[in-house]
Protein backbone atom coordinates (compact mmCIF):
# COMPACT_ATOMS: atom_id res chain seq x y z
CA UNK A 1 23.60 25.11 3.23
CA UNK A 2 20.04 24.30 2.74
CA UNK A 3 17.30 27.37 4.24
CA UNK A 4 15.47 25.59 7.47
CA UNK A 5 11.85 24.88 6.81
CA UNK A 6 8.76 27.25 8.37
CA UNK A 7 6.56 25.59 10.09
CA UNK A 8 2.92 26.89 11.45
CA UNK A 9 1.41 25.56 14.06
CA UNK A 10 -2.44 25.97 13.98
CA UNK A 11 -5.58 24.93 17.33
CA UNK A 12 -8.34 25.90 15.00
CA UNK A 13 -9.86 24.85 11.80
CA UNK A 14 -10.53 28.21 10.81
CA UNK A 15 -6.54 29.34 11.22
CA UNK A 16 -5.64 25.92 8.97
CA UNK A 17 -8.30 27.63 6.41
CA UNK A 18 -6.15 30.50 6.54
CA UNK A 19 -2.82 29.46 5.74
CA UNK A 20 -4.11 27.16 3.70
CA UNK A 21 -5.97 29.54 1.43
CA UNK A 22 -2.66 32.24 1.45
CA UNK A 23 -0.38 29.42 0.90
CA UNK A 24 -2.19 26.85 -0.96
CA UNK A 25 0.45 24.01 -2.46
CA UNK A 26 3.14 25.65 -1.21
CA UNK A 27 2.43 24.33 2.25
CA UNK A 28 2.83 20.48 3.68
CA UNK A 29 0.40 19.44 6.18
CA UNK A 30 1.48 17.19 8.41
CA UNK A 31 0.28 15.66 11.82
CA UNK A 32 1.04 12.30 12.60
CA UNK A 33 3.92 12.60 10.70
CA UNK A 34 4.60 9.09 10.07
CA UNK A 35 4.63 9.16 6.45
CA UNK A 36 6.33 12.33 5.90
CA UNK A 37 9.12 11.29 8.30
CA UNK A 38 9.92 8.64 5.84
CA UNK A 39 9.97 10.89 2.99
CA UNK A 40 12.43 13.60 4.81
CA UNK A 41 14.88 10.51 5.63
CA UNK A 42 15.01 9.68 2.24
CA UNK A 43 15.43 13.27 1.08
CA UNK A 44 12.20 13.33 -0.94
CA UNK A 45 10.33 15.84 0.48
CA UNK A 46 10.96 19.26 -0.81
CA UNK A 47 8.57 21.07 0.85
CA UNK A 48 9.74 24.52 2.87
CA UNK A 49 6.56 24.96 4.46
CA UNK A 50 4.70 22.91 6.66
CA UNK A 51 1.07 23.17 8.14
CA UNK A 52 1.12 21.34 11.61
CA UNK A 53 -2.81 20.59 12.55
CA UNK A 54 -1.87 18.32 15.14
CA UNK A 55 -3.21 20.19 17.89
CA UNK A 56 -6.64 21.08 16.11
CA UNK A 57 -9.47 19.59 18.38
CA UNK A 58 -12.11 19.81 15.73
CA UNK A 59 -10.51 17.24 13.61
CA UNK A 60 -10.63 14.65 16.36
CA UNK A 61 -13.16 12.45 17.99
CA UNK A 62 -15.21 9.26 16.85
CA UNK A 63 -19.05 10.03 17.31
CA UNK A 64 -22.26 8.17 17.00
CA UNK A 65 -24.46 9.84 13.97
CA UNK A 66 -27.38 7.60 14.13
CA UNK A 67 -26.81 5.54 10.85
CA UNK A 68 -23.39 6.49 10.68
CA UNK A 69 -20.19 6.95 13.06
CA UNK A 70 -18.08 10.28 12.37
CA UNK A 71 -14.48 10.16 12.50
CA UNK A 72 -12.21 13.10 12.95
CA UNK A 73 -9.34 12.88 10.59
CA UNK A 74 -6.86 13.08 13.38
CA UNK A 75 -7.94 10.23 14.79
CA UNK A 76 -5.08 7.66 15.25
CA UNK A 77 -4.95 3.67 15.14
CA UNK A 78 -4.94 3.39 18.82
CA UNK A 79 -8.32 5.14 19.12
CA UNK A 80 -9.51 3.76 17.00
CA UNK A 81 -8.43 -0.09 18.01
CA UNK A 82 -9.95 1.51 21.84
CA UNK A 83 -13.47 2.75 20.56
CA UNK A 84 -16.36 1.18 21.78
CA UNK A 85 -18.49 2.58 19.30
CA UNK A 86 -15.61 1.38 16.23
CA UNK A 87 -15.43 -1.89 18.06
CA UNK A 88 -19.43 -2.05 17.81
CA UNK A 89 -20.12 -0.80 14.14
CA UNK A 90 -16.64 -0.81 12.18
CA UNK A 91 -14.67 -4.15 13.33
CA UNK A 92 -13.08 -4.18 9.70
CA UNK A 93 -11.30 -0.91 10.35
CA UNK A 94 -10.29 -1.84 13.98
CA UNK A 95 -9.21 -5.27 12.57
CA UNK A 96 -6.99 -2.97 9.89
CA UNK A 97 -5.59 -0.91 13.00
CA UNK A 98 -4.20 -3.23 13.90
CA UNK A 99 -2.30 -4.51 11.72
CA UNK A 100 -0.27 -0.99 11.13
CA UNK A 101 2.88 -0.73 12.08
CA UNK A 102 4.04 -1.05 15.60
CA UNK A 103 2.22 1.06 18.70
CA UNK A 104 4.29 3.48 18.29
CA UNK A 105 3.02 4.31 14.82
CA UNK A 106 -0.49 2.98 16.15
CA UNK A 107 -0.25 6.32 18.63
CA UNK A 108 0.99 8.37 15.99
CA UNK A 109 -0.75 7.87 12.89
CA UNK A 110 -3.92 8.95 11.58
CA UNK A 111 -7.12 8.10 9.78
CA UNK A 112 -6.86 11.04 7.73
CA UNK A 113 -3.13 11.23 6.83
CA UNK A 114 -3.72 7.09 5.88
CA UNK A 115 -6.11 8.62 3.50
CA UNK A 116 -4.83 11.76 2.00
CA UNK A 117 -1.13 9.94 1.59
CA UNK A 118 -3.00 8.53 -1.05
CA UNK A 119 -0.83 5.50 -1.00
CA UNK A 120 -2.14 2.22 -2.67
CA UNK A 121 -0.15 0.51 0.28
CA UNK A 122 -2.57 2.38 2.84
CA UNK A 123 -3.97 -0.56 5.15
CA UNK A 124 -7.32 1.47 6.34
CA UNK A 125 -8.07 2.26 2.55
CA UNK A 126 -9.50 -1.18 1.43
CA UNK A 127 -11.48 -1.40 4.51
CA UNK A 128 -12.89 2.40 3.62
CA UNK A 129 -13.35 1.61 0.05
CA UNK A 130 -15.72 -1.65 1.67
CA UNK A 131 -17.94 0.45 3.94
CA UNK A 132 -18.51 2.94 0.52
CA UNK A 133 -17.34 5.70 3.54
CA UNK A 134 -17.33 9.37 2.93
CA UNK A 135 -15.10 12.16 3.52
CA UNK A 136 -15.87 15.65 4.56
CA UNK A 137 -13.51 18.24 3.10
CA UNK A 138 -13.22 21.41 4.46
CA UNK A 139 -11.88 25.14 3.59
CA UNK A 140 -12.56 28.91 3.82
CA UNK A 141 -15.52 28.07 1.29
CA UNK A 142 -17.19 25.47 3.73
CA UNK A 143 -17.79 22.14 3.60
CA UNK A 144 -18.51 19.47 0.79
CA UNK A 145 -18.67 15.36 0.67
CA UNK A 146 -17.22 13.13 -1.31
CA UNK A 147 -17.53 9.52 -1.73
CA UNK A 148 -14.46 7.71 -0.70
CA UNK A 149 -14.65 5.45 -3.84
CA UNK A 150 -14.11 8.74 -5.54
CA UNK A 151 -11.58 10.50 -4.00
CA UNK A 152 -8.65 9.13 -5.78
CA UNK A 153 -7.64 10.42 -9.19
CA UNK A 154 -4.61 8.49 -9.63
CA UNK A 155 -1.54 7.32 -7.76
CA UNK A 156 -1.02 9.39 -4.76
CA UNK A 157 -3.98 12.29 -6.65
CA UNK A 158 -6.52 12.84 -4.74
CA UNK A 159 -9.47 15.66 -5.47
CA UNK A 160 -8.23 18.08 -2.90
CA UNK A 161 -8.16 21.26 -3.68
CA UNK A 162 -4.77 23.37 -2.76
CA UNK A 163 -6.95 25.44 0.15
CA UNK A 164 -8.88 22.17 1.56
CA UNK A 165 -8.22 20.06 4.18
CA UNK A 166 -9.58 16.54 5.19
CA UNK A 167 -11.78 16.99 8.66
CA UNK A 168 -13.64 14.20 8.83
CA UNK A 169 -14.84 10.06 7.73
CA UNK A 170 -18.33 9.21 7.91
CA UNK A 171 -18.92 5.92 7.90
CA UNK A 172 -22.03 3.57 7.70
CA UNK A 173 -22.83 1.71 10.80
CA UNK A 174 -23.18 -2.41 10.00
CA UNK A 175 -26.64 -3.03 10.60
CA UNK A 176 -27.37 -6.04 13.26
CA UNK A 177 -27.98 -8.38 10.39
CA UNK A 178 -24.58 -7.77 8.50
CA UNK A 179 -21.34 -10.58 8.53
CA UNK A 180 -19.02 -9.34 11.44
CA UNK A 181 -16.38 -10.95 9.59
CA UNK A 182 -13.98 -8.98 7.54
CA UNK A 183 -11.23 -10.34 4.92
CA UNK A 184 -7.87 -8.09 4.74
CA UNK A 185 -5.01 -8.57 1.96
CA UNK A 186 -2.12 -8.73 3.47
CA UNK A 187 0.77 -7.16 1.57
CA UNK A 188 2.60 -10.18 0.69
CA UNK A 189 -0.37 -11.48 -1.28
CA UNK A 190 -2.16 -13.81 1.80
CA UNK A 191 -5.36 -13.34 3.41
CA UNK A 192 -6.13 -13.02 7.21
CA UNK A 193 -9.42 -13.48 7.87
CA UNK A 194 -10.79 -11.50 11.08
CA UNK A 195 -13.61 -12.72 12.85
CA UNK A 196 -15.69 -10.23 15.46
């Protein structure tokens, strides 16, 4: 018989900090859960612990920054599709919305889980990558950027520390004069072209 895992369940950044910082790597965080579902069905996920941030209210929101619009990493497909303000300044990455999954992964899924997966299959990545976004990553220590570009190390390696977490995306606002349309891959080689 295998040992159940432990899960914590966390409202506030500064409690994910916490067990993040006492159990560095030897904790999964999950929040959408749509990629981690697949892994546990196909029995290749052996973590024991798991970090649930679903419920932390700081790491959601889309907000208008002036040059840029800040993105909560729990922000999820559907909100994302809904925004006004990603409508208005990001039409790429609502474009890229949706074409993920079904609405029921849509509801579920985040931004930020899209992006720390670190899968080269992720279907907001290219559209990041585009906008030259950055991320802000967050622990006990505070707060530091990072390009987007440069987040990756290799497949699924990413720069994150064992104790940090993934709060939030900035990312530049098109300017009036910019192309509102946007070119996707698709994953069986052909493009769709999207047009604002």
């Amino acid at each position: 018989m295998t040992d159940m895992p432990t899960a914590y369940s966390v409202e506030t950044l500064a409690d994910a900090y916490r067990l993040l910082a006492e159990h560095g790597r030897g904790v999964r965080v999950i929040a959408g859960g749509t990629d981690l579902m697949v892994l546990m069905n196909a029995h290749q996920l052996d973590a024991a612990r798991f970090l649930d941030i679903w419920r932390v209210a700081e790491l959601r929101g889309i907000s208008d920054e002036g040059d840029h619009l800040r993105i909560g990493a729990l922000v999820t497909y559907t909100e994302l599709i809904r925004s006004p303000l990603s409508q208005r300044h990001a039409p790429a990455l609502v474009a890229a919305s949706r074409t993920i999954g079904a609405v029921q992964i849509q509801n579920r899924g985040t931004l930020g889980g899209n992006i720390v997966n670190a899968s080269p299959a992720g279907d907001s990545l290219p559209v990041l990558a585009a906008y030259d976004a950055e991320l802000e990553i967050g622990s006990h220590r505070g707060l530091r950027r990072v390009a987007f570009n440069q987040f990756y190390t290799g497949y699924r390696q990413t720069v994150l520390e064992a104790d940090e977490l993934l709060v939030a995306v900035q990312l530049p606002k098109l300017k009036a004069d910019e192309p509102r349309t946007s070119h996707l891959e698709s994953r069986d080689g052909g493009a769709r072209r999207f047009i604002q």
